[in-house]
Protein backbone atom coordinates (compact mmCIF):
# COMPACT_ATOMS: atom_id res chain seq x y z
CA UNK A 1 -22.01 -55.40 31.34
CA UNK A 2 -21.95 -55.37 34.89
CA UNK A 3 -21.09 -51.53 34.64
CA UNK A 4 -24.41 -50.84 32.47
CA UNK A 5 -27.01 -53.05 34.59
CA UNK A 6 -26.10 -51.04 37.94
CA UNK A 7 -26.11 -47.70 36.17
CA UNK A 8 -29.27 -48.34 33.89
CA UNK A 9 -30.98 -49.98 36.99
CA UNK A 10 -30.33 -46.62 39.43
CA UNK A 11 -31.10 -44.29 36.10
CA UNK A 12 -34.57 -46.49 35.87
CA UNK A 13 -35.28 -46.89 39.89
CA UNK A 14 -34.64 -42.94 40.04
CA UNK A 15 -37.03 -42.18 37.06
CA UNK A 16 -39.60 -43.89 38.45
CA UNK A 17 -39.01 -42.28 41.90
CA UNK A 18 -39.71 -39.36 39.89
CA UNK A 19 -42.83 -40.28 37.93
CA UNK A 20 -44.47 -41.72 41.89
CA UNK A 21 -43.08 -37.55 43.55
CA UNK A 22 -44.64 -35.41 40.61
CA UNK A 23 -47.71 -37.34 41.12
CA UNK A 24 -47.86 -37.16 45.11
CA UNK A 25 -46.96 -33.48 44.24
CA UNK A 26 -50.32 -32.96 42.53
CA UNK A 27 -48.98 -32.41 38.97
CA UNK A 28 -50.07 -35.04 36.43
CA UNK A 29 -48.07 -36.59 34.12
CA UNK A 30 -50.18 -37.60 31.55
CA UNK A 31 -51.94 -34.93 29.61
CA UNK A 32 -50.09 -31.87 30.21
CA UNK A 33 -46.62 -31.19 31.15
CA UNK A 34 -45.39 -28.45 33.61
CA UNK A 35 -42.03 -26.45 33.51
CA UNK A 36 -40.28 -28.82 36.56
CA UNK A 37 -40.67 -31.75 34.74
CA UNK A 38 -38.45 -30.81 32.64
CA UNK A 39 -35.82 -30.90 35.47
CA UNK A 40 -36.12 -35.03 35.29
CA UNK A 41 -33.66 -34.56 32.05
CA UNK A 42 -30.74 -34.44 34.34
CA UNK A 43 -31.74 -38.13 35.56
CA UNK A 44 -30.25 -40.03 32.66
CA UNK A 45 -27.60 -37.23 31.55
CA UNK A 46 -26.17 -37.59 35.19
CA UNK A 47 -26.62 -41.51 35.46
CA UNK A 48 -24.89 -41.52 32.11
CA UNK A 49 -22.22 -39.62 32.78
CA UNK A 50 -21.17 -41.30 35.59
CA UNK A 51 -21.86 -44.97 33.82
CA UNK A 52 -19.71 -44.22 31.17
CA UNK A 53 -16.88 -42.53 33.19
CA UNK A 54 -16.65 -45.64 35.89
CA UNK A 55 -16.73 -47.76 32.73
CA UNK A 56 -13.43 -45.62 31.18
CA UNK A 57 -11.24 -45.48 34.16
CA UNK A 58 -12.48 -48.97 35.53
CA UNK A 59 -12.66 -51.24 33.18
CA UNK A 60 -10.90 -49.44 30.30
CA UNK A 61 -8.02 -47.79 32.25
CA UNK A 62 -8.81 -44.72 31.27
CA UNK A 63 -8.83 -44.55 27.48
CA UNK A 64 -12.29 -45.36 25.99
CA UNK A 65 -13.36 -44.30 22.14
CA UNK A 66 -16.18 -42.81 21.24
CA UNK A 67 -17.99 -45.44 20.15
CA UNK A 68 -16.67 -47.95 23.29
CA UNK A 69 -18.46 -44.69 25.15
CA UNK A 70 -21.60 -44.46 23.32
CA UNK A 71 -22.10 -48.90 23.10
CA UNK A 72 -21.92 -48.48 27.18
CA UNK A 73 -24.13 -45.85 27.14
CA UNK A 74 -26.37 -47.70 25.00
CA UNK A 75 -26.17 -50.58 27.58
CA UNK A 76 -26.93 -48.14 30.21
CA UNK A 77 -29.89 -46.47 28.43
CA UNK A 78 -31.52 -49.99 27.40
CA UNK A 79 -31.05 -51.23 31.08
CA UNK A 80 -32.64 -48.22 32.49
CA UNK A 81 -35.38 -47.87 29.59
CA UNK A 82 -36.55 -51.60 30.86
CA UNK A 83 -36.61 -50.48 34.77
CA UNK A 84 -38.20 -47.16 33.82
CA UNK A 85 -41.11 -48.46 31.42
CA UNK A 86 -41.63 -51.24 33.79
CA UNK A 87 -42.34 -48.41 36.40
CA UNK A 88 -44.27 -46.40 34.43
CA UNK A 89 -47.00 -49.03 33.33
CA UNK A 90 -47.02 -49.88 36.94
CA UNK A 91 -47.86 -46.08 37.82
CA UNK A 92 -50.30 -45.60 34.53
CA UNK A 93 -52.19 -49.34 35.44
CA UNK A 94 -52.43 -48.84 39.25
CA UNK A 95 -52.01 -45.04 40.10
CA UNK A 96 -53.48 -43.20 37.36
CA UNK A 97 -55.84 -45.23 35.91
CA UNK A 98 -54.81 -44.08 32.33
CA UNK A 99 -53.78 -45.47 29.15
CA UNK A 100 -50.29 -46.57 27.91
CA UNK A 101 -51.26 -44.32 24.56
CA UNK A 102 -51.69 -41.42 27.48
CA UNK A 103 -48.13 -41.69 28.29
CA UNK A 104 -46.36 -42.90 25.08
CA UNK A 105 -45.23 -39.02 23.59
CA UNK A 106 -43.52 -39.32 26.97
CA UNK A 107 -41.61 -42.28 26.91
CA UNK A 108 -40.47 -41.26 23.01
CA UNK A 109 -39.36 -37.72 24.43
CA UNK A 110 -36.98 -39.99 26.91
CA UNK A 111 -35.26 -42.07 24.45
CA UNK A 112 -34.62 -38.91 22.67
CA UNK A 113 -33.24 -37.30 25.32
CA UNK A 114 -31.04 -40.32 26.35
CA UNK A 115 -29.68 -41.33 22.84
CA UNK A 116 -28.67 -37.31 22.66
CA UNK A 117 -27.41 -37.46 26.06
CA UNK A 118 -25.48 -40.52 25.09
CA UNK A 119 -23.73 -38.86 22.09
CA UNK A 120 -23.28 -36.14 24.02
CA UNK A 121 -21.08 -38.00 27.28
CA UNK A 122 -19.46 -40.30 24.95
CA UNK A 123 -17.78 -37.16 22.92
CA UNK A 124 -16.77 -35.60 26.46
CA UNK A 125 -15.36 -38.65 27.78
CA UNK A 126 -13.87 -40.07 24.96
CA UNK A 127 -9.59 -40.19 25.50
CA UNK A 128 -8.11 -40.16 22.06
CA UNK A 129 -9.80 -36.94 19.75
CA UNK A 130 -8.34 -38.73 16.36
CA UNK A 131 -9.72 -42.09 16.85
CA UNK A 132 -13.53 -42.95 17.05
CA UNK A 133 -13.14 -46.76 16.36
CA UNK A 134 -11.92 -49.23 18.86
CA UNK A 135 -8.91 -50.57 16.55
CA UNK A 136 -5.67 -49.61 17.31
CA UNK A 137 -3.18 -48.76 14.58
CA UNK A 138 0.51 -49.55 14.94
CA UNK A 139 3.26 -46.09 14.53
CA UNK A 140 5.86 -46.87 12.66
């Protein structure tokens, strides 16, 4: 667990680092959204990656399912969901003087991205092809 708070925090810290330079770069980030935000995808795909990987050859010892891959990412995404949301009402309450309903299609366009992102590092990091459950069968 200790694995998902550190990566979820530094995915959430970063995304709000994010949200605070596109607005001190002059584009807004509440009605419309320009072509370089799109670049803030790679926060949780990277933060991800590198969560789930530290958490195969760390703590698993370097064979991880898919599913022990995408419950970590989970962990990761939920820890990093909390950090980011709690920046983002912060930025919408005391920056932009908006509304949380201003933001929202944003914040649902993250989880998608991380729950695809998720599936996505857990089926390249995953060890064993032809096993996707964490029970292990006994050869004969």
């Amino acid at each position: 667990m200790k694995n998902a708070i550190i990566f979820g925090v530094v995915i959430g810290v970063l995304s709000g680092a994010w949200i605070l330079m596109m607005h001190l770069l002059g584009y807004t980030t509440l009605t419309s959204t320009s072509p370089v935000e799109y670049t803030s995808v790679l926060i949780p795909i990277i933060g991800l990656y590198f969560g789930v990987k530290r958490y195969r050859d760390v703590e698993k010892n370097g064979n991880i399912t898919f599913f022990e891959g995408l419950q970590e990412g989970f962990k990761i995404l939920f820890a990093g969901g909390v950090v980011a949301v709690a920046f983002a009402i912060l930025y919408i309450s005391y920056v932009s003087k908006g509304s949380i309903s201003d933001f929202s299609g944003k914040i649902f366009a993250a989880l998608l991205v991380g729950v695809i992102s998720a599936l996505a590092v857990s089926l390249l990091l995953m060890t064993d092809s032809k096993r996707v459950d964490s029970t292990r069968t006994q050869k004969p």
